[in-house]
PDB file of N, CA and C in Angstrom:
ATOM      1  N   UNK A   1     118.736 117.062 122.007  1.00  0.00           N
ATOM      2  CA  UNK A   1     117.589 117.841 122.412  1.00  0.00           C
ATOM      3  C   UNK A   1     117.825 118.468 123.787  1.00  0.00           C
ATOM      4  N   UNK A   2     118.202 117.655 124.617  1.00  0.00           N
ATOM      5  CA  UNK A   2     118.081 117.988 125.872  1.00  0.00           C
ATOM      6  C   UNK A   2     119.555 119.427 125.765  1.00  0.00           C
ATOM      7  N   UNK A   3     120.473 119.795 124.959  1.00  0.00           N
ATOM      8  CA  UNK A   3     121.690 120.587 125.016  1.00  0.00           C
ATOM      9  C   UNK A   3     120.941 121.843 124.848  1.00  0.00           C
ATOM     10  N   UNK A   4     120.035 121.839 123.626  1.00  0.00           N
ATOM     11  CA  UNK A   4     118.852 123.186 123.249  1.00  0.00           C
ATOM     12  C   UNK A   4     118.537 123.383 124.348  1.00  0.00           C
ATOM     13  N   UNK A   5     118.252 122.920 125.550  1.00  0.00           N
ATOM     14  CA  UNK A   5     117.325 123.511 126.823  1.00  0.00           C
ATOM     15  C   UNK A   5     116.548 123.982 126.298  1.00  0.00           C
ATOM     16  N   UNK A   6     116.180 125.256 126.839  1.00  0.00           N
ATOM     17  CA  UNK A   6     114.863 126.048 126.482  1.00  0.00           C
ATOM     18  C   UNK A   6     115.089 127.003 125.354  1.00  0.00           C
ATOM     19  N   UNK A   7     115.972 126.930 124.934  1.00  0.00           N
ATOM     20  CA  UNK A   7     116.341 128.153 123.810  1.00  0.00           C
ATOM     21  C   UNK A   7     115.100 127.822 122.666  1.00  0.00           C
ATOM     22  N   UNK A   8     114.597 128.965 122.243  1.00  0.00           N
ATOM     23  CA  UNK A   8     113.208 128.770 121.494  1.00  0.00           C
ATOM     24  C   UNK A   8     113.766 128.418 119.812  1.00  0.00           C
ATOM     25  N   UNK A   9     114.848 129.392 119.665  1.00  0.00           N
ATOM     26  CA  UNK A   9     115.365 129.270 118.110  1.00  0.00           C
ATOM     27  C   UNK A   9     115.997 128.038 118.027  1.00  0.00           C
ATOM     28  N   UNK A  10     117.053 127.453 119.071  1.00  0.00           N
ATOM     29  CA  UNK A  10     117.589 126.097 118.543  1.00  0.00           C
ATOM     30  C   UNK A  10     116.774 124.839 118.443  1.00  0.00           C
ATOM     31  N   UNK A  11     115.399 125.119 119.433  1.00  0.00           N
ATOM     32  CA  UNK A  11     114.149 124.195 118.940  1.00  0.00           C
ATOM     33  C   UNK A  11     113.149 124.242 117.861  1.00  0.00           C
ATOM     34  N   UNK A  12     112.845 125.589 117.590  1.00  0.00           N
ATOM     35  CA  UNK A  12     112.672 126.030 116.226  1.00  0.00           C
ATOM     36  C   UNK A  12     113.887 125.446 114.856  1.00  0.00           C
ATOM     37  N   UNK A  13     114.402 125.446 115.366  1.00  0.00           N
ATOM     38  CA  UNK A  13     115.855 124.556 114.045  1.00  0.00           C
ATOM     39  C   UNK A  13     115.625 123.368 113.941  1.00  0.00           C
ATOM     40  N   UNK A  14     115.290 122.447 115.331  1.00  0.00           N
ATOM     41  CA  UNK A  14     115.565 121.472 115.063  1.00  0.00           C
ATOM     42  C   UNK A  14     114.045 120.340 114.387  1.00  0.00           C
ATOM     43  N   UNK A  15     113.001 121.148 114.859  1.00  0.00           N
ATOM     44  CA  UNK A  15     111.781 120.953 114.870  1.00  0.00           C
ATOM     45  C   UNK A  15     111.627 121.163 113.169  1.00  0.00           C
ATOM     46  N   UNK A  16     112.288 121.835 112.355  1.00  0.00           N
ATOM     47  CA  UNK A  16     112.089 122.633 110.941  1.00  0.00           C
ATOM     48  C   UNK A  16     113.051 121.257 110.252  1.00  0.00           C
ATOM     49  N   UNK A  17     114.215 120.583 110.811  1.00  0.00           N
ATOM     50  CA  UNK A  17     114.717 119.459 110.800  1.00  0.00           C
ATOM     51  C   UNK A  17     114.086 118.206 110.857  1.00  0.00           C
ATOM     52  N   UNK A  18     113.593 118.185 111.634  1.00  0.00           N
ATOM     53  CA  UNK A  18     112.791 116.870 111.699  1.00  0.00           C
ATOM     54  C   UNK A  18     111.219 116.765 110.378  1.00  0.00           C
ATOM     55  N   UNK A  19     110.816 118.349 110.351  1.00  0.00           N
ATOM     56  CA  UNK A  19     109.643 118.241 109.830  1.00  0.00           C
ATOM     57  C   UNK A  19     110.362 118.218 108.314  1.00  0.00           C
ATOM     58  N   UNK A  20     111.378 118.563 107.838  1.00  0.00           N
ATOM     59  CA  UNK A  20     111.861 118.481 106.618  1.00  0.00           C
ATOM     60  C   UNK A  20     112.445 116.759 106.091  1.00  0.00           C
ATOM     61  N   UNK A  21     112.827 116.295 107.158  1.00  0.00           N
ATOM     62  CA  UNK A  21     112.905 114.876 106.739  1.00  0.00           C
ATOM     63  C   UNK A  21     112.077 114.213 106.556  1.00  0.00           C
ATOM     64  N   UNK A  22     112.444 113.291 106.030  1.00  0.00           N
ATOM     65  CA  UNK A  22     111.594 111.706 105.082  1.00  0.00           C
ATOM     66  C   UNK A  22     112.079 110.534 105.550  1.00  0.00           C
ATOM     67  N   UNK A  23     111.061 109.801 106.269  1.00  0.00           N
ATOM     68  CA  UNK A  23     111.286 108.280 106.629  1.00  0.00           C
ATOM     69  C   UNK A  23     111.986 107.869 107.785  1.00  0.00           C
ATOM     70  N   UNK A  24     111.939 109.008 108.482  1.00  0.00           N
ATOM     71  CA  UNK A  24     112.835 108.978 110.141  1.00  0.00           C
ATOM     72  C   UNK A  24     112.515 108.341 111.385  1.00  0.00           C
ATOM     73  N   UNK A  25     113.207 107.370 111.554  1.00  0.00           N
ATOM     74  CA  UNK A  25     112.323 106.809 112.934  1.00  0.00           C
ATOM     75  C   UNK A  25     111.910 107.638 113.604  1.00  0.00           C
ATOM     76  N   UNK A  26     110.491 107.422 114.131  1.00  0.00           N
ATOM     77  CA  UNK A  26     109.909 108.549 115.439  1.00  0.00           C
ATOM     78  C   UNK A  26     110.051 109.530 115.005  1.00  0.00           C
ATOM     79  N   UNK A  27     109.870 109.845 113.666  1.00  0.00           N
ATOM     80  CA  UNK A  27     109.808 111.160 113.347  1.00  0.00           C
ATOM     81  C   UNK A  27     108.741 111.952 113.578  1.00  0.00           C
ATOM     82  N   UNK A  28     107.567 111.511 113.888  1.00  0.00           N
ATOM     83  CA  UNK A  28     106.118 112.354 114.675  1.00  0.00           C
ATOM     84  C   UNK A  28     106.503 112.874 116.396  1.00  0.00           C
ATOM     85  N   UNK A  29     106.739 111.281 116.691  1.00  0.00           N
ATOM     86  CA  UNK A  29     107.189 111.605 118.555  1.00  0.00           C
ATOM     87  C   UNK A  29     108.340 112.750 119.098  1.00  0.00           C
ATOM     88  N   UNK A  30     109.459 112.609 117.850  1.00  0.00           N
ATOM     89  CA  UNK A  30     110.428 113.344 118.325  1.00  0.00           C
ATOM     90  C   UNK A  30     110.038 114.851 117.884  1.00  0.00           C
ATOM     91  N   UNK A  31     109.165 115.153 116.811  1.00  0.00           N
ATOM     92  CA  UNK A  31     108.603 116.053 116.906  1.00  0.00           C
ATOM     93  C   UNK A  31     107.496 117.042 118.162  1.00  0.00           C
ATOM     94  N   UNK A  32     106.879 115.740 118.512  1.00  0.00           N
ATOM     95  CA  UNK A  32     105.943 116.251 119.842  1.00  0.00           C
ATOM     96  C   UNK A  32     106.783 116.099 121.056  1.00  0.00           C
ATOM     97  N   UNK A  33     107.780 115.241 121.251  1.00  0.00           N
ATOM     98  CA  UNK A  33     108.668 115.656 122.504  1.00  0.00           C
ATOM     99  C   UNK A  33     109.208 116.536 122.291  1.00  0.00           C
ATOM    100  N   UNK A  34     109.758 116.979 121.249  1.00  0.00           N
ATOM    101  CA  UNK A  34     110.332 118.687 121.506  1.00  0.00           C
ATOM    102  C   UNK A  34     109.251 119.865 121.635  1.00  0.00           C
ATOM    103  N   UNK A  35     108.099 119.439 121.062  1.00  0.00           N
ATOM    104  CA  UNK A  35     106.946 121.078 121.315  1.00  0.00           C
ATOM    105  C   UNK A  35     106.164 120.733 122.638  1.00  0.00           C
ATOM    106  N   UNK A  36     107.117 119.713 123.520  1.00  0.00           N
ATOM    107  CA  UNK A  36     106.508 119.491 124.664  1.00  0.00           C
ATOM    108  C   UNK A  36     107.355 120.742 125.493  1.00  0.00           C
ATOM    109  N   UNK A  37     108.415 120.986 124.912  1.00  0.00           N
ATOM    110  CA  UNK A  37     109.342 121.949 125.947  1.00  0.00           C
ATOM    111  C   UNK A  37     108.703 123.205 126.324  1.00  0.00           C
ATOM    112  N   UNK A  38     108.933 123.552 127.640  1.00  0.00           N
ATOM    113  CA  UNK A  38     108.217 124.829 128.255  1.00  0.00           C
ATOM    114  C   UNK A  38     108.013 125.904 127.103  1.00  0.00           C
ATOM    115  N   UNK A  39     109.070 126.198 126.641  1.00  0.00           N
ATOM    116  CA  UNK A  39     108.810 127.141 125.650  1.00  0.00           C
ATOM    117  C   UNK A  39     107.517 127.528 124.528  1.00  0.00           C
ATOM    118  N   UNK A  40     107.345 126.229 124.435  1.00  0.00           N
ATOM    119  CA  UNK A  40     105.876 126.308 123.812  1.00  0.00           C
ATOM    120  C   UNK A  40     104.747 126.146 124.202  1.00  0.00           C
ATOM    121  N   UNK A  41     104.414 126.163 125.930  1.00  0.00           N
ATOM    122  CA  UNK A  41     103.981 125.842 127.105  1.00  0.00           C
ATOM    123  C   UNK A  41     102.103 126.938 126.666  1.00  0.00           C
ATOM    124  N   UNK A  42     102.628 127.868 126.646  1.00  0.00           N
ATOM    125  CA  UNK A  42     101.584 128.778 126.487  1.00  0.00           C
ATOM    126  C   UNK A  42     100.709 128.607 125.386  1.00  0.00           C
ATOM    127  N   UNK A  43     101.279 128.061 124.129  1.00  0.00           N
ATOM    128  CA  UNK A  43     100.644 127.770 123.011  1.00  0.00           C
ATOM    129  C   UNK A  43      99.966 128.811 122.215  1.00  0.00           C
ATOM    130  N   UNK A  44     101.122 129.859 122.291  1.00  0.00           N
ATOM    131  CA  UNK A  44     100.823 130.837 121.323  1.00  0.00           C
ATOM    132  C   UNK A  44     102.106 130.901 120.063  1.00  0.00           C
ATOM    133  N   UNK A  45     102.404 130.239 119.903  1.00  0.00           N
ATOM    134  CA  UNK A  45     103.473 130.279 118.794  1.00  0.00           C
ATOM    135  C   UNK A  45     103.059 129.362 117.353  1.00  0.00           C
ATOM    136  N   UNK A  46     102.513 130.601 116.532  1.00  0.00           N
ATOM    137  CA  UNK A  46     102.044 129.910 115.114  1.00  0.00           C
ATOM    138  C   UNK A  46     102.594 128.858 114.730  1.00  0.00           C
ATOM    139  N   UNK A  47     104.133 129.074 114.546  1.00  0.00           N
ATOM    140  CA  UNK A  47     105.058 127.812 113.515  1.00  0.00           C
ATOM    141  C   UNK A  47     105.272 126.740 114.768  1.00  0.00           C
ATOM    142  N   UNK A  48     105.157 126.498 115.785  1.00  0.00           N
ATOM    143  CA  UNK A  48     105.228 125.159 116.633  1.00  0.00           C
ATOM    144  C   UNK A  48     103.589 124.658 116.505  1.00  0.00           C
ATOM    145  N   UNK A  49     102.513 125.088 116.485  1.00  0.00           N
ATOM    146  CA  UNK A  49     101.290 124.915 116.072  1.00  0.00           C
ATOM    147  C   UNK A  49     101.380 124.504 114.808  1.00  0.00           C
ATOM    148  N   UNK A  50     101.528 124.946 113.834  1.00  0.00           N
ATOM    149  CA  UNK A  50     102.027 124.158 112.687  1.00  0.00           C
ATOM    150  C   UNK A  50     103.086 122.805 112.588  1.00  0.00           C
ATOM    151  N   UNK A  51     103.788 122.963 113.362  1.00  0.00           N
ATOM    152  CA  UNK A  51     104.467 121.846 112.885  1.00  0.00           C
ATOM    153  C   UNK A  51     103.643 121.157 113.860  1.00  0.00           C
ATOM    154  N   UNK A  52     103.366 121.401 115.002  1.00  0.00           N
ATOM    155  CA  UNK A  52     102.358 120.222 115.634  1.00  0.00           C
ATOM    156  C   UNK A  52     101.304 119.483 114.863  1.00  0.00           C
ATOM    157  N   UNK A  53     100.542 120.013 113.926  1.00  0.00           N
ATOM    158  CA  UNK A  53      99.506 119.719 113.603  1.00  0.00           C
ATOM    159  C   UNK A  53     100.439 118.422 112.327  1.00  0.00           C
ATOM    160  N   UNK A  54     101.249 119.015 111.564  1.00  0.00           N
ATOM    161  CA  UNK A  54     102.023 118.095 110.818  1.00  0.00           C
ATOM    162  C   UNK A  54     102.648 116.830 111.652  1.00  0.00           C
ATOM    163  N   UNK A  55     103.375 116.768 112.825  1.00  0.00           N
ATOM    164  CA  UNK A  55     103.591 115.480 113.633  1.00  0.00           C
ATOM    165  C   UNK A  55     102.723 115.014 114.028  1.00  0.00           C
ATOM    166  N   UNK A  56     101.202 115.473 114.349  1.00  0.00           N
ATOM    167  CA  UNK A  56      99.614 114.543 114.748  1.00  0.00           C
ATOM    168  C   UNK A  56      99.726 114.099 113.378  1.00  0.00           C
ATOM    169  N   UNK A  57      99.735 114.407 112.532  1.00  0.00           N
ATOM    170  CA  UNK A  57      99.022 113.997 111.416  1.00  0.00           C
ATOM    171  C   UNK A  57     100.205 112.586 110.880  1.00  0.00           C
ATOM    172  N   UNK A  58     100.979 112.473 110.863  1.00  0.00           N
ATOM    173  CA  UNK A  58     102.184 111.908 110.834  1.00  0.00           C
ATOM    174  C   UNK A  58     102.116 110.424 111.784  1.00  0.00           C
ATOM    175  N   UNK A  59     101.411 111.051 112.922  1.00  0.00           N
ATOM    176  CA  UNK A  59     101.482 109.831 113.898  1.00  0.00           C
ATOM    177  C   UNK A  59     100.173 109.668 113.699  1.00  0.00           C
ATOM    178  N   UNK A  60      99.115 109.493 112.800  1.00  0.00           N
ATOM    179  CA  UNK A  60      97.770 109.198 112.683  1.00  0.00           C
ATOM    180  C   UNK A  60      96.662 109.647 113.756  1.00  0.00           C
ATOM    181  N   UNK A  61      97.409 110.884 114.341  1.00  0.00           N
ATOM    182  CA  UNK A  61      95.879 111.281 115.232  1.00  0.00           C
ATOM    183  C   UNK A  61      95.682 112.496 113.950  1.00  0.00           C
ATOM    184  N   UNK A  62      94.618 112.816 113.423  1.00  0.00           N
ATOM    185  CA  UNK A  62      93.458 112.926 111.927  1.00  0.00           C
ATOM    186  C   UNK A  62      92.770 114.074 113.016  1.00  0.00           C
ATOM    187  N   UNK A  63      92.486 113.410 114.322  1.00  0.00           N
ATOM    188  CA  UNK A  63      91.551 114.692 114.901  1.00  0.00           C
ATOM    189  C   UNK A  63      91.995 115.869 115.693  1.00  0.00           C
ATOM    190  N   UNK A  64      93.377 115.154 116.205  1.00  0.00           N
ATOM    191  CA  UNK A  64      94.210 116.689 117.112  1.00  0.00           C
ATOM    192  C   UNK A  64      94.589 117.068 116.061  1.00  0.00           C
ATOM    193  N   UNK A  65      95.205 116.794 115.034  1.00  0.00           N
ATOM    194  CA  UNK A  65      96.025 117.984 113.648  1.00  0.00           C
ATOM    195  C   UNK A  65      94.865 119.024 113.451  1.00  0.00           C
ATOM    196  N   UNK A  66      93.544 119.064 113.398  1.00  0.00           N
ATOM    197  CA  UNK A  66      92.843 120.345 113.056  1.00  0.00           C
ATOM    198  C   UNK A  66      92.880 121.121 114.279  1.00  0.00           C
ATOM    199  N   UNK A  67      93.258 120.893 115.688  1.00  0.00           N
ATOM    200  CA  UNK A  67      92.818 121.478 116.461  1.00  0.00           C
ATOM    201  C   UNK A  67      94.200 122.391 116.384  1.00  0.00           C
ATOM    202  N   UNK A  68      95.411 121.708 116.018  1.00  0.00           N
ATOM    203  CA  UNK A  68      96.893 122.588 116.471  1.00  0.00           C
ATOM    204  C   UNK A  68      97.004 123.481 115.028  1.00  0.00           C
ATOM    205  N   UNK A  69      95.843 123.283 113.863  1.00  0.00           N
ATOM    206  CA  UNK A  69      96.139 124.095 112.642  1.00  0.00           C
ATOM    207  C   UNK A  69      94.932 125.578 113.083  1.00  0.00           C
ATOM    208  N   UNK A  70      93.908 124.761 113.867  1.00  0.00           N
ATOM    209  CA  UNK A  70      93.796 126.237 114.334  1.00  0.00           C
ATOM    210  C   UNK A  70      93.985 127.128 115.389  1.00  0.00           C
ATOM    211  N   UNK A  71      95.235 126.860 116.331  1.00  0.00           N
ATOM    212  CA  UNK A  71      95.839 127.270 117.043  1.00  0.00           C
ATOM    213  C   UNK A  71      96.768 127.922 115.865  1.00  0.00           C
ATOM    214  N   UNK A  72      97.404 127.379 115.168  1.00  0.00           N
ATOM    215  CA  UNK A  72      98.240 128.156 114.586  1.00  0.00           C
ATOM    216  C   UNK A  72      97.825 129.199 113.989  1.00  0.00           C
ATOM    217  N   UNK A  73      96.557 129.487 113.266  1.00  0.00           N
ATOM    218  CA  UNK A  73      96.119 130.475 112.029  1.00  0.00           C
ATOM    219  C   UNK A  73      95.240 131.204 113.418  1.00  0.00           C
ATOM    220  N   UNK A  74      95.145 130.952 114.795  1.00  0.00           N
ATOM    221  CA  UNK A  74      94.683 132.205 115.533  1.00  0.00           C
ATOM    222  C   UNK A  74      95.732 132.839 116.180  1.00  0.00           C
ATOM    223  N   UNK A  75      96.613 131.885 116.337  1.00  0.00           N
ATOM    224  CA  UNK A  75      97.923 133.088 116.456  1.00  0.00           C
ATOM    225  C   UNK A  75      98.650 133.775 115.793  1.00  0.00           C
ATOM    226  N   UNK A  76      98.067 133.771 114.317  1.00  0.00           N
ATOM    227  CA  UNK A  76      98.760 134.458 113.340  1.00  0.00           C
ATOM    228  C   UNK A  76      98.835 135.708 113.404  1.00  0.00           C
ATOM    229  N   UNK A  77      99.896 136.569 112.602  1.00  0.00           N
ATOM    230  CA  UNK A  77      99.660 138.097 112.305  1.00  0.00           C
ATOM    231  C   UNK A  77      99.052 138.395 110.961  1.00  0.00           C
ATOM    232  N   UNK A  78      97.805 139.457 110.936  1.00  0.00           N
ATOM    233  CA  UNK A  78      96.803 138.926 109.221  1.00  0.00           C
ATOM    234  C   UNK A  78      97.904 139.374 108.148  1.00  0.00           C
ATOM    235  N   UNK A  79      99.124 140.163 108.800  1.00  0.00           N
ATOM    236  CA  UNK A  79     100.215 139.809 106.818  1.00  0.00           C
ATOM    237  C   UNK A  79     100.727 138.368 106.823  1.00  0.00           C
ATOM    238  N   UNK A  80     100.899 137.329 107.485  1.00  0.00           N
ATOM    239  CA  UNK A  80     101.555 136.187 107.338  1.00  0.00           C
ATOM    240  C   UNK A  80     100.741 135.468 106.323  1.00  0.00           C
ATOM    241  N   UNK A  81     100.215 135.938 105.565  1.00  0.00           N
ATOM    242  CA  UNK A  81      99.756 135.176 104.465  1.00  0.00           C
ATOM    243  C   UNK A  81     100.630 133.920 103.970  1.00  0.00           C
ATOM    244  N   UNK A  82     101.694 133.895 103.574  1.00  0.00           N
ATOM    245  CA  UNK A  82     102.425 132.838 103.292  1.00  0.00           C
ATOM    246  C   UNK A  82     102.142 131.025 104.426  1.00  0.00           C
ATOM    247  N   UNK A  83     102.420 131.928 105.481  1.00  0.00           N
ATOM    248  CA  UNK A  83     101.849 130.564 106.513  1.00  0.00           C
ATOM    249  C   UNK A  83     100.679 130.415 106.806  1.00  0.00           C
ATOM    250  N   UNK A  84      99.938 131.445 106.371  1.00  0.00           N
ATOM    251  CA  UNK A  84      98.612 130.786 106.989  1.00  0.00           C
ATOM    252  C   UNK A  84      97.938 129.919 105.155  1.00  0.00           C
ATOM    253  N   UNK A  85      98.910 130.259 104.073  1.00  0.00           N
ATOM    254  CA  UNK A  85      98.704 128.982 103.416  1.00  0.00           C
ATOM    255  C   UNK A  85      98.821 127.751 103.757  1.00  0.00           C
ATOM    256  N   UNK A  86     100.137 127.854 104.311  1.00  0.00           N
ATOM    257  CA  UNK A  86     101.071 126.369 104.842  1.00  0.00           C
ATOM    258  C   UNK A  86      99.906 126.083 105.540  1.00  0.00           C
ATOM    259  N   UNK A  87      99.315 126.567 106.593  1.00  0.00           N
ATOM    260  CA  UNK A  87      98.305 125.826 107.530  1.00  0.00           C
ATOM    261  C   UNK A  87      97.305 125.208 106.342  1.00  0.00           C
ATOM    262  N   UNK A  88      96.612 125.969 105.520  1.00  0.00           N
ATOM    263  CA  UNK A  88      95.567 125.070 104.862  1.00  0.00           C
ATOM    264  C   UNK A  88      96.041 124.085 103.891  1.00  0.00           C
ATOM    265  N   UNK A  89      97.424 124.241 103.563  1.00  0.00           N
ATOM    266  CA  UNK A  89      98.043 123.145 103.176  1.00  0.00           C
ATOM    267  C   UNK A  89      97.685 121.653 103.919  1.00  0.00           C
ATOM    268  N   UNK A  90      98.283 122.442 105.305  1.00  0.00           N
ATOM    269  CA  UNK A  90      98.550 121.277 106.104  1.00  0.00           C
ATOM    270  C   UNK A  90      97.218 120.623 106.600  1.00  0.00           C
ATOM    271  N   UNK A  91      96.095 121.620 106.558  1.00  0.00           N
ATOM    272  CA  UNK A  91      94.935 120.753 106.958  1.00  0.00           C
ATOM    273  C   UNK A  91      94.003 119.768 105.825  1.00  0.00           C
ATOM    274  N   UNK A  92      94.769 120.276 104.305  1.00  0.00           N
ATOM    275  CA  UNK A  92      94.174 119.133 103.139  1.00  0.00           C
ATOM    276  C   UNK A  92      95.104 118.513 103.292  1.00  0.00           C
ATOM    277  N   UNK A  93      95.974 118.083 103.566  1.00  0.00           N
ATOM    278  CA  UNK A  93      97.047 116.916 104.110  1.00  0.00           C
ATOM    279  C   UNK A  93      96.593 116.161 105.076  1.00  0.00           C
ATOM    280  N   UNK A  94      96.199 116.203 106.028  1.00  0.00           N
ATOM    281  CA  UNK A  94      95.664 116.004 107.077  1.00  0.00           C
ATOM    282  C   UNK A  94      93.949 115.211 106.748  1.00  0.00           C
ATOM    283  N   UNK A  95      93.293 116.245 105.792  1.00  0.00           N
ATOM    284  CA  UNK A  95      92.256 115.614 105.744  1.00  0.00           C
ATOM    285  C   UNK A  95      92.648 114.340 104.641  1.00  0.00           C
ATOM    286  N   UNK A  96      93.265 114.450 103.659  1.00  0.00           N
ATOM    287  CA  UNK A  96      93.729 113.431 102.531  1.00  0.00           C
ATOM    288  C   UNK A  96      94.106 112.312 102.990  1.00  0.00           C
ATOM    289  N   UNK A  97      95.341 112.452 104.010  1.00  0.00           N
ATOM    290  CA  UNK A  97      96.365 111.058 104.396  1.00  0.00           C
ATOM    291  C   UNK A  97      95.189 110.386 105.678  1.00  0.00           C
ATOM    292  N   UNK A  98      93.860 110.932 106.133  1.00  0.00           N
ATOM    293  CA  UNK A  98      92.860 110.465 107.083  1.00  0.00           C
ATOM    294  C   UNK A  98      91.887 109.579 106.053  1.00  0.00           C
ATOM    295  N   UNK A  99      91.703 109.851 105.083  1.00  0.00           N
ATOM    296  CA  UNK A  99      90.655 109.666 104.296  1.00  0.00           C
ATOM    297  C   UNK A  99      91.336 108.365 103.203  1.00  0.00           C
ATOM    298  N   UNK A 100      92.466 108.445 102.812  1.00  0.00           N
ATOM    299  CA  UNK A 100      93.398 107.686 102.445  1.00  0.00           C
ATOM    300  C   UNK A 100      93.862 106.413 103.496  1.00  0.00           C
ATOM    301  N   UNK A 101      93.336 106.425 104.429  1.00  0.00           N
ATOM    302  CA  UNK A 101      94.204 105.412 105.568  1.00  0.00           C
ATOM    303  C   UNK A 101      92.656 104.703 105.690  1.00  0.00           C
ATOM    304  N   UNK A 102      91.760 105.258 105.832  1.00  0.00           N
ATOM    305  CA  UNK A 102      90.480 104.619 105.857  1.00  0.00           C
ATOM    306  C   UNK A 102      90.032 103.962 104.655  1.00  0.00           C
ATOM    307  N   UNK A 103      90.494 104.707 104.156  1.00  0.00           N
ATOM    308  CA  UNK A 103      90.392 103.558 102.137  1.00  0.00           C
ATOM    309  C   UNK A 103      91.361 102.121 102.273  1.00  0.00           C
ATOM    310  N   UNK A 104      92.336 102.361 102.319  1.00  0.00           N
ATOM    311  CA  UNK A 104      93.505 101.210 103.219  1.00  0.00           C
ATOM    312  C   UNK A 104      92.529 100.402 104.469  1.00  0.00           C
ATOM    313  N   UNK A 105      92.457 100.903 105.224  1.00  0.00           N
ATOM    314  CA  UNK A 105      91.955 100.090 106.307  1.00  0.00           C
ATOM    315  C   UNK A 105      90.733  99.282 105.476  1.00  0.00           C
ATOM    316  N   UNK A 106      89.449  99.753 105.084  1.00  0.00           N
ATOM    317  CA  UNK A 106      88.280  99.241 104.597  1.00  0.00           C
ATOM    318  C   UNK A 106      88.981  98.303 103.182  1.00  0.00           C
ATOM    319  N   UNK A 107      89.945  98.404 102.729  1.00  0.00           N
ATOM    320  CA  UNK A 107      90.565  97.476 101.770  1.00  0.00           C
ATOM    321  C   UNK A 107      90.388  96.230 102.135  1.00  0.00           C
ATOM    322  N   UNK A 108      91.520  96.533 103.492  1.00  0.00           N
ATOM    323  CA  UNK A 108      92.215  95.353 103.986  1.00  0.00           C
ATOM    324  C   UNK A 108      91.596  94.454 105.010  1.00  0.00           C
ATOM    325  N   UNK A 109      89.853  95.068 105.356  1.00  0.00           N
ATOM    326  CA  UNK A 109      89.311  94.407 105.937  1.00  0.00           C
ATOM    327  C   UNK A 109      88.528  93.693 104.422  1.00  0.00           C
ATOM    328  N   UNK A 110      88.167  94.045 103.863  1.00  0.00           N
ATOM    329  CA  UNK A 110      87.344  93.284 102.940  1.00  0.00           C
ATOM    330  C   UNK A 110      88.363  92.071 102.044  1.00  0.00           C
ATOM    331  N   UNK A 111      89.916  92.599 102.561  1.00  0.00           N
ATOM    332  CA  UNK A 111      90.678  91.383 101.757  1.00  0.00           C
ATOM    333  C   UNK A 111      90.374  90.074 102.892  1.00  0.00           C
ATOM    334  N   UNK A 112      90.721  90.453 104.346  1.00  0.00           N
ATOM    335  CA  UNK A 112      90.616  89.643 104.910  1.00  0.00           C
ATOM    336  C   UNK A 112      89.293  88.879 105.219  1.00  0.00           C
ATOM    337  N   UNK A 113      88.256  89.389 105.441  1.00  0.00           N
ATOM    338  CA  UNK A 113      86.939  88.777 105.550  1.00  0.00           C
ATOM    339  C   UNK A 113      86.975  88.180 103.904  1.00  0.00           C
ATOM    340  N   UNK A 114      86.874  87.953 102.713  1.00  0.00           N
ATOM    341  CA  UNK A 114      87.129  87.527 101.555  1.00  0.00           C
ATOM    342  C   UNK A 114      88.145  86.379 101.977  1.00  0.00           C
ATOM    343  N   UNK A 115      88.719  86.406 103.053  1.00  0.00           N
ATOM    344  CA  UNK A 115      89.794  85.275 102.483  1.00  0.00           C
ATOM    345  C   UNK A 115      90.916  85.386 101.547  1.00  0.00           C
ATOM    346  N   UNK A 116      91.277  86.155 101.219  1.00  0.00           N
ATOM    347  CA  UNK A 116      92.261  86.446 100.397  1.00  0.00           C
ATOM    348  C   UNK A 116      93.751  87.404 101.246  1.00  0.00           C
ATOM    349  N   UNK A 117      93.566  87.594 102.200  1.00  0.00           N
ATOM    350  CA  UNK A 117      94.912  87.829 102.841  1.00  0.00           C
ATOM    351  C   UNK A 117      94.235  87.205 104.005  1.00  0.00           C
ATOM    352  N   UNK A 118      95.627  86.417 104.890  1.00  0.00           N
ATOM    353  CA  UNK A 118      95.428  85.794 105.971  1.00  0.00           C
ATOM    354  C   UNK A 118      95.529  86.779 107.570  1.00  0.00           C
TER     355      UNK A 118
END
C-alpha cells in the first residue's frame, strides 16, 4: 500500500482487489485504510464511495454504509446508470446482512437466556 503513494489508479486497483475477494483477513479495514489516502480526501469520487459503503458494511457499521452509498450516487454522472445500480445493490446488501445479523443476534440471545447454549 504504502509503494501506491498517492497514485489514484493503483489505489483504485487495489481497492477493486480487496473488494473482489472472499474471506480475507481485514478485509473491511484494509479497505478503509486505503480510502483513508489523501486522494480520496475530498470525497467526491463515486467508486471509492462505493466501495466504502461495501467495507462499512463488511465491518458491521449498517449505519455509515448508507451514508458513503449516498455520497456515491451524488457524485455520480446521470449516464452512469450501471453504477448507480451497483449502489442500490449495495444498499439492499447492506440493509439484508443488518437485518440478518439482528435475526442471529436475537437467536442467540434467546438460545442463551433458554439455557441451551452456554
Amino acid at each position: 500500500m504504502r509503494r501506491a503513494g498517492d497514485d489514484g489508479k493503483v489505489l483504485h486497483t487495489l481497492l477493486h482487489g480487496l473488494w473482489l475477494g472472499e474471506r480475507l483477513d481485514d478485509q473491511a479495514r484494509l479497505m478503509l485504510d486505503l480510502l483513508a489516502a489523501p486522494v480520496f480526501a475530498d470525497g467526491t469520487d463515486p467508486e471509492a464511495a462505493f466501495r466504502k459503503a461495501g467495507a462499512l458494511r463488511m465491518a458491521g457499521d449498517h449505519a455509515g454504509a448508507p451514508e458513503a452509498i449516498e455520497a456515491a450516487i451524488d457524485h455520480l454522472e446521470p449516464t452512469e446508470v450501471v453504477v448507480h445500480a451497483d449502489c442500490v445493490r449495495e444498499r439492499a446488501l447492506n440493509l439484508a446482512d443488518r437485518d440478518l445479523r439482528a435475526v442471529v443476534d436475537g437467536a442467540r440471545d434467546l438460545l442463551v437466556r433458554s439455557g441451551l447454549q452456554p
